[in-house]
C-alpha atoms as a PDB file:
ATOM      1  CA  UNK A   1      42.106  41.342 -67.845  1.00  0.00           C
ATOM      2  CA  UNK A   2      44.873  40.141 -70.747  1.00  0.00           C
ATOM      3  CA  UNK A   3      43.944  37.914 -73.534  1.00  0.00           C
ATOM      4  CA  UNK A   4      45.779  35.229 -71.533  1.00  0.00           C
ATOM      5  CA  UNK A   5      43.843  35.464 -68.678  1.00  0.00           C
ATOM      6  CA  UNK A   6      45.584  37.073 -66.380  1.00  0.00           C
ATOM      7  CA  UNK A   7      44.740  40.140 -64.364  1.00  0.00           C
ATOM      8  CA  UNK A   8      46.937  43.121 -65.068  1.00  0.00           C
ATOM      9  CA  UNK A   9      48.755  44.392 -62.070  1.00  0.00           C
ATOM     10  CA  UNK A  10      47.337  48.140 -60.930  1.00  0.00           C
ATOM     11  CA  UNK A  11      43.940  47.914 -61.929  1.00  0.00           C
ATOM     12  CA  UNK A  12      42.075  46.744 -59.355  1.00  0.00           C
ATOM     13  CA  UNK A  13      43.772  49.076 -56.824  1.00  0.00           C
ATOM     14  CA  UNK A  14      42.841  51.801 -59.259  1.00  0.00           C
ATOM     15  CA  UNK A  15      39.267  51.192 -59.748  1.00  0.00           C
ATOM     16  CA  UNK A  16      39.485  50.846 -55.842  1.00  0.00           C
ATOM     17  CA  UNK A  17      40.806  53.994 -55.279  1.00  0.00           C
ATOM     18  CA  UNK A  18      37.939  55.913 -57.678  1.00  0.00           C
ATOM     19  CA  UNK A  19      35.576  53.997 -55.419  1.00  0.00           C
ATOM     20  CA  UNK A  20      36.885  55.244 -52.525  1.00  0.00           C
ATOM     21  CA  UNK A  21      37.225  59.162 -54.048  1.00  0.00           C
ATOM     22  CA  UNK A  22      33.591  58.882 -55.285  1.00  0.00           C
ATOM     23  CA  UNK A  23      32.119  57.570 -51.736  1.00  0.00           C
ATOM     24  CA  UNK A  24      34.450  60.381 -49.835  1.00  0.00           C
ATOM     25  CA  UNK A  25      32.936  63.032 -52.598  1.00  0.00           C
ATOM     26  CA  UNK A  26      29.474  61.350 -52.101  1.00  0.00           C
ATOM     27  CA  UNK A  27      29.410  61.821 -47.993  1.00  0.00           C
ATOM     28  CA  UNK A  28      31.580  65.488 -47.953  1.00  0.00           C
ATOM     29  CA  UNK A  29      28.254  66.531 -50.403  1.00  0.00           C
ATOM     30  CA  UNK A  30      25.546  65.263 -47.872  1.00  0.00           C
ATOM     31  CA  UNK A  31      27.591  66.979 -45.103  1.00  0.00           C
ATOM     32  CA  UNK A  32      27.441  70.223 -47.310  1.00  0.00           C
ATOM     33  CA  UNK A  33      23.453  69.324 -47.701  1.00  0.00           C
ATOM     34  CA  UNK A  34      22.792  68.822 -43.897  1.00  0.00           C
ATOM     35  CA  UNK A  35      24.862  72.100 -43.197  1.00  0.00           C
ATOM     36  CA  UNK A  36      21.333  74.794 -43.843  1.00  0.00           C
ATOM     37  CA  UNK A  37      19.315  72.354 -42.404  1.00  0.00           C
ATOM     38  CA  UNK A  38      20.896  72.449 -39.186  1.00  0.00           C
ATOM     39  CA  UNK A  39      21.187  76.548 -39.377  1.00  0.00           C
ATOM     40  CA  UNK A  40      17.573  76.732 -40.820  1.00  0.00           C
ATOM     41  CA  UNK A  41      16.433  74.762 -37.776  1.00  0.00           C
ATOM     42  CA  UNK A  42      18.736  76.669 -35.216  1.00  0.00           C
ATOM     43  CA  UNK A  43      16.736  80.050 -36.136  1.00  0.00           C
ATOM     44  CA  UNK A  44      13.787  82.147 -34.733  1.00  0.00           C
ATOM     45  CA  UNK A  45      11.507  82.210 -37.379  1.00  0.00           C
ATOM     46  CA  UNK A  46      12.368  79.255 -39.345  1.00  0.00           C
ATOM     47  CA  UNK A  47      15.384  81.152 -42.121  1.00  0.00           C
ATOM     48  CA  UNK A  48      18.831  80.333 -42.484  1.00  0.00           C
ATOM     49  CA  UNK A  49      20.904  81.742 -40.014  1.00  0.00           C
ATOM     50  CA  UNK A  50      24.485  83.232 -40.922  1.00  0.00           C
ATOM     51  CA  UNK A  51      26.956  81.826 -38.450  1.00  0.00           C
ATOM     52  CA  UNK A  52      27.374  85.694 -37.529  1.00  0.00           C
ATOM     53  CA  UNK A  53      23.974  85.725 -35.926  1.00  0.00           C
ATOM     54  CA  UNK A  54      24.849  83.358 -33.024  1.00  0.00           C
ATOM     55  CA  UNK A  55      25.731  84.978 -29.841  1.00  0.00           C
ATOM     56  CA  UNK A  56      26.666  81.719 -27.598  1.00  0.00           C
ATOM     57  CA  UNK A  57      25.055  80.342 -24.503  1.00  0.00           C
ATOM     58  CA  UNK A  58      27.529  82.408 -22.749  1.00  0.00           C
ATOM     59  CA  UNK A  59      25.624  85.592 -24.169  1.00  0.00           C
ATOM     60  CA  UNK A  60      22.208  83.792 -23.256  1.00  0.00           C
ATOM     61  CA  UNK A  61      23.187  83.245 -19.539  1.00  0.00           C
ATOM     62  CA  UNK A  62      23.803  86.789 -18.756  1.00  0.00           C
ATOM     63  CA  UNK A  63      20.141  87.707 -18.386  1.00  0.00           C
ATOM     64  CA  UNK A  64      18.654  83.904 -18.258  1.00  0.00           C
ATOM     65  CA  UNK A  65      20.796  83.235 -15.300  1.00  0.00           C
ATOM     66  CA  UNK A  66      18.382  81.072 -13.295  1.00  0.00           C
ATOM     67  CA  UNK A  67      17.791  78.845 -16.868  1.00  0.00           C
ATOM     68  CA  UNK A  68      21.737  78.262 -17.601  1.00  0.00           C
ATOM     69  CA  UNK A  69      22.358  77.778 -14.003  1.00  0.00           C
ATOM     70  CA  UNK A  70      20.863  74.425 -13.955  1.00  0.00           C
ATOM     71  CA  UNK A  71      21.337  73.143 -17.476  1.00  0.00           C
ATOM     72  CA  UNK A  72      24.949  71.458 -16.774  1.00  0.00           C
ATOM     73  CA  UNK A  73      22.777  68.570 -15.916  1.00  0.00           C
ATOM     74  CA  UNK A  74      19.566  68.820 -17.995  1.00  0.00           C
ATOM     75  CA  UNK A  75      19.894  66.610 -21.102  1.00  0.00           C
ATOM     76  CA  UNK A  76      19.602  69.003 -23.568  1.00  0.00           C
ATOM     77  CA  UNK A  77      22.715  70.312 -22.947  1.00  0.00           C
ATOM     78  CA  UNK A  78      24.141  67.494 -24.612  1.00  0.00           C
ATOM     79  CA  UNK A  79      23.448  69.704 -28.228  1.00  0.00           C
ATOM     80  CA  UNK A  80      26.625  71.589 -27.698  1.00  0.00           C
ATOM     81  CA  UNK A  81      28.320  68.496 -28.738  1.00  0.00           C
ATOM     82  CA  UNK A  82      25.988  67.146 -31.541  1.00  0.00           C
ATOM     83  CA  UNK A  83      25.270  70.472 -32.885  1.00  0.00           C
ATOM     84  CA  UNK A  84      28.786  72.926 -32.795  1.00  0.00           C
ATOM     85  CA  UNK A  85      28.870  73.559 -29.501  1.00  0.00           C
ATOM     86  CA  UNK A  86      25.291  75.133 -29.863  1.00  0.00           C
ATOM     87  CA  UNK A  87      22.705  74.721 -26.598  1.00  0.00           C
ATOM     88  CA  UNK A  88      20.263  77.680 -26.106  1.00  0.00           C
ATOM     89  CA  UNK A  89      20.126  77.884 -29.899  1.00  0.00           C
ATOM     90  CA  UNK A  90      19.681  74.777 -31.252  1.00  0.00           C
ATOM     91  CA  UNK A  91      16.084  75.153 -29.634  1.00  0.00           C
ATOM     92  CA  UNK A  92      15.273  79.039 -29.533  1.00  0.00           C
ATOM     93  CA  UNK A  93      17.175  79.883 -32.805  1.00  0.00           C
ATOM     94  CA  UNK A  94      20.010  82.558 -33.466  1.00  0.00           C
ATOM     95  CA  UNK A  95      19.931  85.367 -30.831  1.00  0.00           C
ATOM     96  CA  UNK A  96      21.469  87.933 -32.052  1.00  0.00           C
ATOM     97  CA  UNK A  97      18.604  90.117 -33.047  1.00  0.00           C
ATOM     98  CA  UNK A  98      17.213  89.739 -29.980  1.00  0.00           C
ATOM     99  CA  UNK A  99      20.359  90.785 -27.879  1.00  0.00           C
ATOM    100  CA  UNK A 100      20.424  93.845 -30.192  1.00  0.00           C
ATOM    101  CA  UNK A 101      16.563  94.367 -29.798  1.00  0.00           C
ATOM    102  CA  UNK A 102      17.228  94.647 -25.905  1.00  0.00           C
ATOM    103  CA  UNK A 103      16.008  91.130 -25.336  1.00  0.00           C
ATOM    104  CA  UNK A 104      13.015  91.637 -28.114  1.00  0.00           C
ATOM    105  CA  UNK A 105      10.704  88.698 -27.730  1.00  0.00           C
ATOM    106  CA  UNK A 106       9.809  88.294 -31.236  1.00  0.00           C
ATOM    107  CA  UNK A 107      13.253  87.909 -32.635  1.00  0.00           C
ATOM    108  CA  UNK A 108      13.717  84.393 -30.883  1.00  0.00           C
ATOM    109  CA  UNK A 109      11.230  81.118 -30.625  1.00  0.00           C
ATOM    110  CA  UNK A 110       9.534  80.915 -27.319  1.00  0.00           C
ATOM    111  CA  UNK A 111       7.781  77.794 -26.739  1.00  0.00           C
ATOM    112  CA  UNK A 112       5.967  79.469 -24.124  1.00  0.00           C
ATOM    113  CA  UNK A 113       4.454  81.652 -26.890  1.00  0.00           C
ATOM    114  CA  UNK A 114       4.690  79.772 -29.956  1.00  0.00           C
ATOM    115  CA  UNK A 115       1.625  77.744 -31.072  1.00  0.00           C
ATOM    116  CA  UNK A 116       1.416  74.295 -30.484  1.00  0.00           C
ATOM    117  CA  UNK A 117       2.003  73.147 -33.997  1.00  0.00           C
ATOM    118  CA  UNK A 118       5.158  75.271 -34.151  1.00  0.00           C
ATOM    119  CA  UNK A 119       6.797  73.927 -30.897  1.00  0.00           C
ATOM    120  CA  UNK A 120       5.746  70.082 -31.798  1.00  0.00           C
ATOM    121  CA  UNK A 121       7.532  70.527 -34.870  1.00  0.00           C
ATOM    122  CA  UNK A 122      10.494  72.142 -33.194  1.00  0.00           C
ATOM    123  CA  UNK A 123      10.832  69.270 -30.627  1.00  0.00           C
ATOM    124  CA  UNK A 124      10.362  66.604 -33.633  1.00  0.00           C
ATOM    125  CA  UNK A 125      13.018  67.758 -35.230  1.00  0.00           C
ATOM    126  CA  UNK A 126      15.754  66.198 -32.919  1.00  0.00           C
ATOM    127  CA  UNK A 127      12.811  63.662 -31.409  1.00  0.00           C
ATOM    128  CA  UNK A 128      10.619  62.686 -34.686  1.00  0.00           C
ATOM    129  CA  UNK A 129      13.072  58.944 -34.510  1.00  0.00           C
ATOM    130  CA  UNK A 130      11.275  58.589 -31.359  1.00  0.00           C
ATOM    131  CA  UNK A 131       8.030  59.669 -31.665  1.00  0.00           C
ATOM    132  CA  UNK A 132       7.199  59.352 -35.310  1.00  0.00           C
ATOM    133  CA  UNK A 133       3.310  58.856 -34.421  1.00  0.00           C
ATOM    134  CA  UNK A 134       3.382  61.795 -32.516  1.00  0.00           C
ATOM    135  CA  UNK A 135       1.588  64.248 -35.796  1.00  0.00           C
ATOM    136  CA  UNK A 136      -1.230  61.674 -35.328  1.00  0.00           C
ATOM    137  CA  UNK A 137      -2.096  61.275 -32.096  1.00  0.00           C
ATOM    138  CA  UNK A 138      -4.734  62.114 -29.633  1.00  0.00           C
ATOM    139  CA  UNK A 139      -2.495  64.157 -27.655  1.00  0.00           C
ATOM    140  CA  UNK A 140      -1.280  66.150 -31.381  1.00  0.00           C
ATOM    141  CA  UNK A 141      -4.816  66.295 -32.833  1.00  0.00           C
ATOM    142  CA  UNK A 142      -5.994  68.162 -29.524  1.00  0.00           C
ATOM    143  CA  UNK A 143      -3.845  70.820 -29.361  1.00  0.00           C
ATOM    144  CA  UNK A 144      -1.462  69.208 -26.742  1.00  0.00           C
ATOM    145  CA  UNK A 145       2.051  70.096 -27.828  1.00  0.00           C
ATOM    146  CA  UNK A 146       5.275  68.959 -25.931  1.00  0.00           C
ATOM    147  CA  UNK A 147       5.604  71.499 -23.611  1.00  0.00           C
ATOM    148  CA  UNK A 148       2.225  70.820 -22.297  1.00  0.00           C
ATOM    149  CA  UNK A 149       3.979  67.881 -19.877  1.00  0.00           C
ATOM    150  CA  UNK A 150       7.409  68.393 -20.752  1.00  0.00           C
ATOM    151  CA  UNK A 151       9.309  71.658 -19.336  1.00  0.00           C
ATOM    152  CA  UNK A 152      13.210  71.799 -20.161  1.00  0.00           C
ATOM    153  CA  UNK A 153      14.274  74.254 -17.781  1.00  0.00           C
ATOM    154  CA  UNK A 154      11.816  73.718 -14.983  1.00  0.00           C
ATOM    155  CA  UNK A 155      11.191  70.011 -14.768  1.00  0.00           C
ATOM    156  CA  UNK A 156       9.929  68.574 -11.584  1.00  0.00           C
ATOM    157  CA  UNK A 157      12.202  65.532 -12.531  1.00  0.00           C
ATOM    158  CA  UNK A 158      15.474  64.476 -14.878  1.00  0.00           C
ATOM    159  CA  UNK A 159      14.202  61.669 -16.365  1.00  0.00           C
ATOM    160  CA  UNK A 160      11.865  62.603 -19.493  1.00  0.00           C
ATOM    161  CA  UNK A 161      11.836  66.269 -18.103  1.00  0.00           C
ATOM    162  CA  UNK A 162       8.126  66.369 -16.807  1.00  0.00           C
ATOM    163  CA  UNK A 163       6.386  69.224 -15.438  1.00  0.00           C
ATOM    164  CA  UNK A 164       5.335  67.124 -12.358  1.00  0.00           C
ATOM    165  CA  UNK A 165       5.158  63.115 -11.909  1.00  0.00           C
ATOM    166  CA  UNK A 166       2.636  60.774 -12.955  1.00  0.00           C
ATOM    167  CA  UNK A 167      -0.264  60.458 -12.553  1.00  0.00           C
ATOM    168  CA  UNK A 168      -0.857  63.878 -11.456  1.00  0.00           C
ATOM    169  CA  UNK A 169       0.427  64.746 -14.990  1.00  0.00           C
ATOM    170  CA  UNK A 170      -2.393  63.248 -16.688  1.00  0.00           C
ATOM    171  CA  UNK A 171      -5.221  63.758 -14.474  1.00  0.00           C
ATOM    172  CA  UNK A 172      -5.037  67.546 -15.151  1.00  0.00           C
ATOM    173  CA  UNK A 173      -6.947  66.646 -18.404  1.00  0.00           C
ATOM    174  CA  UNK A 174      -8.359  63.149 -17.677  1.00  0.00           C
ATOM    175  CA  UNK A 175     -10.134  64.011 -14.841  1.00  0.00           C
ATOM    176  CA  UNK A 176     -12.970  61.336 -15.961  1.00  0.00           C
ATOM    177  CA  UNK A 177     -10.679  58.615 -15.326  1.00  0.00           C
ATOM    178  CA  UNK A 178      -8.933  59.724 -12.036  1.00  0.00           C
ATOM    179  CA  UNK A 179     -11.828  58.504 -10.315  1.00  0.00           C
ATOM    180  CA  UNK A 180     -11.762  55.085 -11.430  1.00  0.00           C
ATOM    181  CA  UNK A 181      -8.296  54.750  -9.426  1.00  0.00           C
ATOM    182  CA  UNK A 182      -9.926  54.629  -6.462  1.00  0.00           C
ATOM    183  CA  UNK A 183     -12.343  52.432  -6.443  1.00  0.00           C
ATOM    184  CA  UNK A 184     -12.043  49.418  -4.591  1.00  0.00           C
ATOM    185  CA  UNK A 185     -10.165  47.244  -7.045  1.00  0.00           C
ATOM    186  CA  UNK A 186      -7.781  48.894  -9.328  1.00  0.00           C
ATOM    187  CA  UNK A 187      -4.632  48.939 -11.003  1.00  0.00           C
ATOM    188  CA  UNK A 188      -1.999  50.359  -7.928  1.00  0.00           C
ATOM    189  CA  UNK A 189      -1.869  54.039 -10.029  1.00  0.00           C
ATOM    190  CA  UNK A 190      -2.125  56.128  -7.167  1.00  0.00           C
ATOM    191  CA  UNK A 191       0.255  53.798  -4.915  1.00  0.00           C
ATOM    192  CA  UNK A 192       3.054  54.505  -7.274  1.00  0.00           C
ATOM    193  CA  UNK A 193       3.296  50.334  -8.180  1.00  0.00           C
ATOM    194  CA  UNK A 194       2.232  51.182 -11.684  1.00  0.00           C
ATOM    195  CA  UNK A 195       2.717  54.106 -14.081  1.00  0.00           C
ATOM    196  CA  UNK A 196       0.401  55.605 -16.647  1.00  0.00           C
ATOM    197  CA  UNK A 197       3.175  55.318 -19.613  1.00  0.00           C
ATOM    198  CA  UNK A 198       3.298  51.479 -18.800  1.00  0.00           C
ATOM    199  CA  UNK A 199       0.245  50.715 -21.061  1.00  0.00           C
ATOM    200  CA  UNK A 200      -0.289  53.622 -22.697  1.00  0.00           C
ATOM    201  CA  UNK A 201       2.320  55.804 -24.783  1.00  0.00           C
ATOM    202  CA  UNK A 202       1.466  60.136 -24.970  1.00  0.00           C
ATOM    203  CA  UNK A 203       3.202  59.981 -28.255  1.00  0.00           C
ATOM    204  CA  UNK A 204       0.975  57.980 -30.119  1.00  0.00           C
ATOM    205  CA  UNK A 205       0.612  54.427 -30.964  1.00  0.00           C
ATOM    206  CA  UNK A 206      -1.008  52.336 -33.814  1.00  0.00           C
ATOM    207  CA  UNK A 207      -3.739  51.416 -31.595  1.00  0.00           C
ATOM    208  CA  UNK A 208      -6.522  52.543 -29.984  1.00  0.00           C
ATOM    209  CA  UNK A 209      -6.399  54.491 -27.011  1.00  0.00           C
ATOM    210  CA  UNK A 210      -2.706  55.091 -27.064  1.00  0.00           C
ATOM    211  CA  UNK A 211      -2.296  51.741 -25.932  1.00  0.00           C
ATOM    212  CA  UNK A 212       1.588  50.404 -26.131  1.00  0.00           C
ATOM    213  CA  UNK A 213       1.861  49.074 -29.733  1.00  0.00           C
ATOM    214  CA  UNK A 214       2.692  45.263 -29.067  1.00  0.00           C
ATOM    215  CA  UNK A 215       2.546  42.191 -31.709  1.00  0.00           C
ATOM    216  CA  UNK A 216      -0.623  40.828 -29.650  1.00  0.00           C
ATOM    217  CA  UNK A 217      -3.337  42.994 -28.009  1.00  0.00           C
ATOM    218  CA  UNK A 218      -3.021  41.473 -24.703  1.00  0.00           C
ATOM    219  CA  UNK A 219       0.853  41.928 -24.245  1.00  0.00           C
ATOM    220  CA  UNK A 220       0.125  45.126 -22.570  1.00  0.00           C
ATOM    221  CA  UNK A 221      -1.841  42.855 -19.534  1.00  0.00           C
ATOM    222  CA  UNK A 222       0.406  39.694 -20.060  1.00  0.00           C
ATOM    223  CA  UNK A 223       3.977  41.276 -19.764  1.00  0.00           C
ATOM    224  CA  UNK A 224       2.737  41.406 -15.965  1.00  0.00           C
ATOM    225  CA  UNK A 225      -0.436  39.149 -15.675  1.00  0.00           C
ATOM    226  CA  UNK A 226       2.650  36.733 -17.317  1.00  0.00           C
ATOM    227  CA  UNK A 227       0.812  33.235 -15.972  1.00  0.00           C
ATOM    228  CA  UNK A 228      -2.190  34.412 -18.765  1.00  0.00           C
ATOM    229  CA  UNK A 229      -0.175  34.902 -21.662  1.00  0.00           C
ATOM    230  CA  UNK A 230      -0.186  31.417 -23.058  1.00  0.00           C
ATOM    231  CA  UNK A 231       0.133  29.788 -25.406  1.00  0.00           C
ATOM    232  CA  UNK A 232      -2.018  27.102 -24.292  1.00  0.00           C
ATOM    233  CA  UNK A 233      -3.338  24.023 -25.923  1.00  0.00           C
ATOM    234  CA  UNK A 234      -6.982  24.908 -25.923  1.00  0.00           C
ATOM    235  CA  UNK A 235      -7.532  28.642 -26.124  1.00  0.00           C
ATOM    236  CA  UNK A 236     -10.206  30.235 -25.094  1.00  0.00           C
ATOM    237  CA  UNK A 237     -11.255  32.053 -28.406  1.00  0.00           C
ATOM    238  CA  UNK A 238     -12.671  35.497 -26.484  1.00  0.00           C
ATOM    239  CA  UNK A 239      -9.341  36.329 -25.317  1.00  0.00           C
ATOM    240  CA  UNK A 240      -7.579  36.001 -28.524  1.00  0.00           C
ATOM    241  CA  UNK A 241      -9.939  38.324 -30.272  1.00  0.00           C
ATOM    242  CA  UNK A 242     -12.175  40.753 -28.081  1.00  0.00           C
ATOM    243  CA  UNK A 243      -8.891  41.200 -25.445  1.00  0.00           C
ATOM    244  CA  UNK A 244      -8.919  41.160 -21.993  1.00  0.00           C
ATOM    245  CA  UNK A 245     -11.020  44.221 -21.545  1.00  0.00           C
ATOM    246  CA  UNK A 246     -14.262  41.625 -22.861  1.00  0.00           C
ATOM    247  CA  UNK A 247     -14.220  40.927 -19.212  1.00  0.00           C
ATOM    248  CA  UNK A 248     -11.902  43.171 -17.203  1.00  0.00           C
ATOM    249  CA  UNK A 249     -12.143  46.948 -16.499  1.00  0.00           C
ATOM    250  CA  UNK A 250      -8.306  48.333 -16.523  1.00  0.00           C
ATOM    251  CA  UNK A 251      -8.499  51.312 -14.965  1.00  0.00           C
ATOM    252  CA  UNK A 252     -10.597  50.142 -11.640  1.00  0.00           C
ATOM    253  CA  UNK A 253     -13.835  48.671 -10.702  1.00  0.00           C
ATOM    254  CA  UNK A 254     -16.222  48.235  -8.069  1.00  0.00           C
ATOM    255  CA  UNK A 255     -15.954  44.217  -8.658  1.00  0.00           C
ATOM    256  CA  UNK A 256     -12.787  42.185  -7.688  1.00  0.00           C
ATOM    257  CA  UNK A 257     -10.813  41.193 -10.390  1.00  0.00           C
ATOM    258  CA  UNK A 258     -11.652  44.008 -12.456  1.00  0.00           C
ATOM    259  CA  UNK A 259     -14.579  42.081 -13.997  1.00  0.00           C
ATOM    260  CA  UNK A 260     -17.063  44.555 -16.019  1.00  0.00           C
ATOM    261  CA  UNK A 261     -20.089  42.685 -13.907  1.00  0.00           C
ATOM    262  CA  UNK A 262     -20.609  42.001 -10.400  1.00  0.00           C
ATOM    263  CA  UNK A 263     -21.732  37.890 -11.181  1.00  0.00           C
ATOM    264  CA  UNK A 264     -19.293  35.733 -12.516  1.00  0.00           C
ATOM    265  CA  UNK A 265     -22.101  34.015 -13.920  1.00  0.00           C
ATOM    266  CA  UNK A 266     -23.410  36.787 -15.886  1.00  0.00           C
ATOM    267  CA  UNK A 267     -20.493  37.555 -17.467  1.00  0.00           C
ATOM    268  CA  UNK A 268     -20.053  34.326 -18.595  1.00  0.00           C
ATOM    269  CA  UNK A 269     -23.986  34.158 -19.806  1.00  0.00           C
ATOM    270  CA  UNK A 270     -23.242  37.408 -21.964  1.00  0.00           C
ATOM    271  CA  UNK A 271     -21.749  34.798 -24.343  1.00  0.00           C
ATOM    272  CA  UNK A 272     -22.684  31.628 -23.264  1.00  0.00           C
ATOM    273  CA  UNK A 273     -26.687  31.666 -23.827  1.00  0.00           C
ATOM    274  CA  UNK A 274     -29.443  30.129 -25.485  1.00  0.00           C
ATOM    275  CA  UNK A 275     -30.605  34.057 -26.324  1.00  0.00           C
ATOM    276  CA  UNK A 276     -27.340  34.695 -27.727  1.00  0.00           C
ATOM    277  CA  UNK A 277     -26.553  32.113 -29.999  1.00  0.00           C
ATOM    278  CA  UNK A 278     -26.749  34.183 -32.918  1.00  0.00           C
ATOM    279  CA  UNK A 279     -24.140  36.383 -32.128  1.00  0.00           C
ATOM    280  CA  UNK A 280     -21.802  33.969 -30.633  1.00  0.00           C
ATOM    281  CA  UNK A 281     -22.112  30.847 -32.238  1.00  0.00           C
ATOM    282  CA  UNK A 282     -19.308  29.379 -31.209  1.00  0.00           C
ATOM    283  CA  UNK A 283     -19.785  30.253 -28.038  1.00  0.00           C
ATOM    284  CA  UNK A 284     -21.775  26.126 -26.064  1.00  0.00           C
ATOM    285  CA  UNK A 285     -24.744  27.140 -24.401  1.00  0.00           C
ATOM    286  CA  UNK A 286     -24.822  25.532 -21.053  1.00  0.00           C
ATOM    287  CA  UNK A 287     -27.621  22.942 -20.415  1.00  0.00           C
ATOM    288  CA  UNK A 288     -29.030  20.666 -18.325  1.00  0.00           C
ATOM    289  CA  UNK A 289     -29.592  20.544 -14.745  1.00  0.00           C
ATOM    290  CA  UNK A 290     -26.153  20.674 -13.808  1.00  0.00           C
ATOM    291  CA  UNK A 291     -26.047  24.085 -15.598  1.00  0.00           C
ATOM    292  CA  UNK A 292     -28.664  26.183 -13.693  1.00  0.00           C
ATOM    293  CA  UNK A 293     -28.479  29.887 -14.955  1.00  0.00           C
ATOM    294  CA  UNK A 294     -29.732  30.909 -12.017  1.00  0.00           C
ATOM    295  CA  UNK A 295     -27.098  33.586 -11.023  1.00  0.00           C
ATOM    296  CA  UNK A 296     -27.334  32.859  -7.631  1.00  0.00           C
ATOM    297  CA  UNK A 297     -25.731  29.243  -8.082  1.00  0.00           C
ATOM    298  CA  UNK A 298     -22.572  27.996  -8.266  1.00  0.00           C
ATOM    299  CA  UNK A 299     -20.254  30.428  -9.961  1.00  0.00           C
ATOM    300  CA  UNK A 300     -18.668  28.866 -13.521  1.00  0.00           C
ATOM    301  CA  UNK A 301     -15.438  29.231 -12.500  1.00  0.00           C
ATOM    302  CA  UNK A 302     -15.725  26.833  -9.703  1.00  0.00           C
ATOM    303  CA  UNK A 303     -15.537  23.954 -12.162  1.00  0.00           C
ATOM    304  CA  UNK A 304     -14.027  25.965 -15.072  1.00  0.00           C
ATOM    305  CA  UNK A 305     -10.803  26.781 -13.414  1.00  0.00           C
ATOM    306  CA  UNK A 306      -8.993  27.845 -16.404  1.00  0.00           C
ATOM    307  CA  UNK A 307     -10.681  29.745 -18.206  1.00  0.00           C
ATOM    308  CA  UNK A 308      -7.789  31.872 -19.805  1.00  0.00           C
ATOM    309  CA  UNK A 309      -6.603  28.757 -21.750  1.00  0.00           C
ATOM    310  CA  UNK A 310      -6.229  24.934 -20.655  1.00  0.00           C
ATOM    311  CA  UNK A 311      -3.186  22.577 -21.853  1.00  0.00           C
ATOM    312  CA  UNK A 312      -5.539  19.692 -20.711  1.00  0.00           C
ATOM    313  CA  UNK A 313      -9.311  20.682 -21.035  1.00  0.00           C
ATOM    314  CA  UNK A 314     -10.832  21.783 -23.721  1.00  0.00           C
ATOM    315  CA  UNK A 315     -13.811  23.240 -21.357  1.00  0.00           C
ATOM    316  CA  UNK A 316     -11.019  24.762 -19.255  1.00  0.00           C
ATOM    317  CA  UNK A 317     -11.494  22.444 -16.210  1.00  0.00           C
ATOM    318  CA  UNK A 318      -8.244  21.849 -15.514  1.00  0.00           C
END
């Protein structure tokens, strides 16, 4: 800028065109920086590959015939376009030294062989966006790597590539809780209406159990059970804090509803008591003749219809 004032023709569009240079210098170095990280990744045992050590998927498919028969279609074969035209080796690393070993299995990553760590962190390295809690889940923690449920090549369906469907998938390990699916009131698992992954998410969550991480604890139950989910006027404060599993079994139960007790009454007495005042203090005590805690009287519910949450009662009768 002049002494006058004004600004001096040129050097705005000059300083603009440094910008420019220094941003187009700036993103051609990080393209130069991501350049052995995609080669270290594309290689058998975890070095930087030479571009000469790449044979092609063309290579690959004249012994592997029944794998590159079928990949047209898997989804995976969408890494010859992100990736150089690469496919087989973007996930088993360079081949060359094993075509020239004579198909030598440990010149080139097998997943099949590869410990569980290795082929979790080969997986995460196109999928760790996804999955980010994966390294500290459950699933991770025991040994269960990717290819445990997943199978690229041999998938019993397109969608997520899964060695066979849900649930059968997960009751090979949780065999303790396939039971509970057929008892006489459950969640429609077996029926096909509802899905393991609908609550609970293999890849790890922030909560417990691999539940589905939501902003409330009860959005996993409410985004179906919708005519629960509030907010109402008068809360009851049980729900809010313990969940819905305070008086519901997910999984299945021998009671209808899914309550954890036969008696509606005892359920509610677990809180609602005289002998329990000290831990639930907020919790009225019911009293009076009316109030029998007999359990074979008149279940609470009968009067206390609402007993999710009430926008007229504040003892839920309405």
């Amino acid at each position: 800028m002049r002494r006058d004032g004004l600004v001096r023709p040129g050097r705005i569009g000059a300083a603009s065109d440094w910008g420019l240079r220094a941003c187009w210098i700036l993103l051609a170095g990080a393209g130069l920086l991501c350049v052995p990280l995609l080669a270290a990744q594309a290689t058998g045992g975890g070095q930087t590959a030479a571009p000469g050590d790449f044979v092609g998927a063309e290579t690959c498919a004249t012994c592997h015939e029944a794998e590159a028969k079928n990949f047209a279609s898997n989804p995976h074969s969408k890494l010859a376009k992100m990736h150089s035209g690469l496919t087989c080796e973007a996930c088993h690393g360079a081949g060359k030294a094993h075509v020239d070993g004579g198909g030598d299995k440990s010149k080139i990553f097998s997943p099949a062989s590869a410990t569980a760590k290795d082929v979790d962190a080969r997986c995460l390295g196109c999928h760790s966006g996804k999955h980010a809690n994966f390294d500290r889940s459950p699933h991770a923690k025991a040994g269960v790597s990717c290819v445990s449920c997943h199978s690229v090549h041999a998938a019993a369906s397109s969608e997520y590539l899964l060695k066979t469907a849900q649930p059968a998938l997960c009751f090979q390990c949780h065999t303790d809780l396939q039971p509970q699916f057929s008892m006489p009131f459950h969640h429609k698992v077996n029926e096909g209406l509802v899905k393991c992954s609908d609550c609970h998410d293999p890849h790890g969550t922030m909560q417990g159990k691999m539940l589905r991480t939501t902003a409330s604890q009860n959005a996993i139950c409410t985004k179906c059970h919708t005519e629960k989910a509030g907010p109402f006027v008068y809360e009851h404060p049980v729900v809010k804090v313990e969940g819905c599993t305070s008086c519901h079994t997910p999984h299945g139960s021998q009671n209808a509803r899914l309550l954890n007790v036969s008696n509606v009454n005892t359920l509610c007495l677990q809180c609602h008591s005289t002998t329990n005042a000290s831990a639930f203090p907020h919790a009225t005590s019911p009293t009076g003749p009316a109030h029998s805690q007999v359990s074979t009287e008149v279940a609470c519910t009968n009067c206390h219809t609402q007993i999710h949450g009430s926008n007229a009662e504040y003892n839920f009768f309405k």
